[in-house]
Protein backbone atom coordinates (compact mmCIF):
# COMPACT_ATOMS: atom_id res chain seq x y z
CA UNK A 1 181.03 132.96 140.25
CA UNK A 2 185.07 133.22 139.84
CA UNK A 3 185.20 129.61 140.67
CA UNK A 4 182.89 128.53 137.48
CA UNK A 5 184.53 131.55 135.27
CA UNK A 6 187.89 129.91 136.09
CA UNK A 7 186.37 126.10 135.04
CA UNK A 8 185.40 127.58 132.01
CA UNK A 9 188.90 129.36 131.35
CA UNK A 10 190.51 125.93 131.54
CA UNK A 11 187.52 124.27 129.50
CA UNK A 12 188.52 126.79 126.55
CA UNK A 13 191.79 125.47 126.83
CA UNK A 14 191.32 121.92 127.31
CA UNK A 15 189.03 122.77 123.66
CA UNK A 16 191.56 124.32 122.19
CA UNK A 17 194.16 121.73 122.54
CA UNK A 18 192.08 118.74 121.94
CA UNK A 19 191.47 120.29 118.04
CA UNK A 20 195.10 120.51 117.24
CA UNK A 21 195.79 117.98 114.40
CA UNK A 22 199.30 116.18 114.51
CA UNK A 23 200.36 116.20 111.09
CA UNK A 24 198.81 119.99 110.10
CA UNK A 25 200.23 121.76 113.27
CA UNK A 26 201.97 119.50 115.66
CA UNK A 27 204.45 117.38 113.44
CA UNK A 28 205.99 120.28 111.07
CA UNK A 29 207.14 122.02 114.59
CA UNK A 30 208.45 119.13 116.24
CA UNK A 31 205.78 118.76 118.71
CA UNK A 32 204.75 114.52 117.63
CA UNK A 33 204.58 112.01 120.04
CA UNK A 34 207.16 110.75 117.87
CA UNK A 35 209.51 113.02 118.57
CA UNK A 36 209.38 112.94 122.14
CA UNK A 37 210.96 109.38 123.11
CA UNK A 38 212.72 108.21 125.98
CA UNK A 39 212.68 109.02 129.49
CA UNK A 40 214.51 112.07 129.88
CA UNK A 41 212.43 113.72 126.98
CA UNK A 42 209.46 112.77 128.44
CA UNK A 43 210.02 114.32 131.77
CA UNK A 44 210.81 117.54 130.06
CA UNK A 45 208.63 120.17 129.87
CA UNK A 46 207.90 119.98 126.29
CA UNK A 47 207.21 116.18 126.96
CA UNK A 48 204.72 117.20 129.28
CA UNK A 49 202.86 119.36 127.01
CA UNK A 50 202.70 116.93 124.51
CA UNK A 51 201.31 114.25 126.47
CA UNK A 52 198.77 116.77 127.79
CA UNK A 53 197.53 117.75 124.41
CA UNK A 54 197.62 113.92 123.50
CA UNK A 55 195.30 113.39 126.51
CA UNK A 56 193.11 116.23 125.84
CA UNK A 57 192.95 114.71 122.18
CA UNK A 58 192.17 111.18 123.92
CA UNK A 59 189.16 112.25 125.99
CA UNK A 60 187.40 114.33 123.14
CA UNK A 61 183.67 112.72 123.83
CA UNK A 62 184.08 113.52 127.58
CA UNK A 63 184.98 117.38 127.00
CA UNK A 64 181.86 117.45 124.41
CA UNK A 65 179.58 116.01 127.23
CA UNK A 66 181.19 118.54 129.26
CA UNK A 67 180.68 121.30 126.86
CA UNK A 68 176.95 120.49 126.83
CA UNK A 69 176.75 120.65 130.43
CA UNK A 70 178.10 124.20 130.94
CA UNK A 71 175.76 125.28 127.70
CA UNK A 72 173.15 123.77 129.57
CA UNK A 73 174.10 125.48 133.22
CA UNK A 74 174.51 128.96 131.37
CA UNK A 75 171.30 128.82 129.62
CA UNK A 76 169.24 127.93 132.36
CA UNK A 77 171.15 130.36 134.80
CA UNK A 78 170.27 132.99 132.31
CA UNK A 79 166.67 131.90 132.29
CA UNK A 80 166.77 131.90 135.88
CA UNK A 81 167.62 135.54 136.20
């Protein structure tokens, strides 16, 4: 039970950083791909963060599928009890 309310903490997040749009939120605070070139920027912590939400942005149709899974597991654990 803390094991799948934990997966579905990190689900919420992995949502909430794959709808971020670049030029609305992320370029106007410095937080591009663009501005985050060369090695020793992208080793840094911000560098990290931005490749993460990049990747999260990347693999959109696998989180949905994802999504539909745990809506699925939920509503049929619910039915169950």
């Amino acid at each position: 039970m803390v094991i799948r309310t934990l997966f579905e903490g990190f689900l919420l997040l992995a949502n909430s950083l794959a709808i971020l749009n670049e030029d609305r939120f992320l370029a106007p605070r410095g937080w591009s791909l663009n501005d985050v070139s060369g090695d020793a920027r992208v080793k840094s912590l911000k560098g990290q963060l931005i490749g993460l939400i990049y990747a999260t942005q990347y693999l959109r149709l696998p989180l949905s599928m994802l999504n539909v899974l745990i809506i699925l597991v939920k509503l049929v654990s619910g039915i169950v009890q």
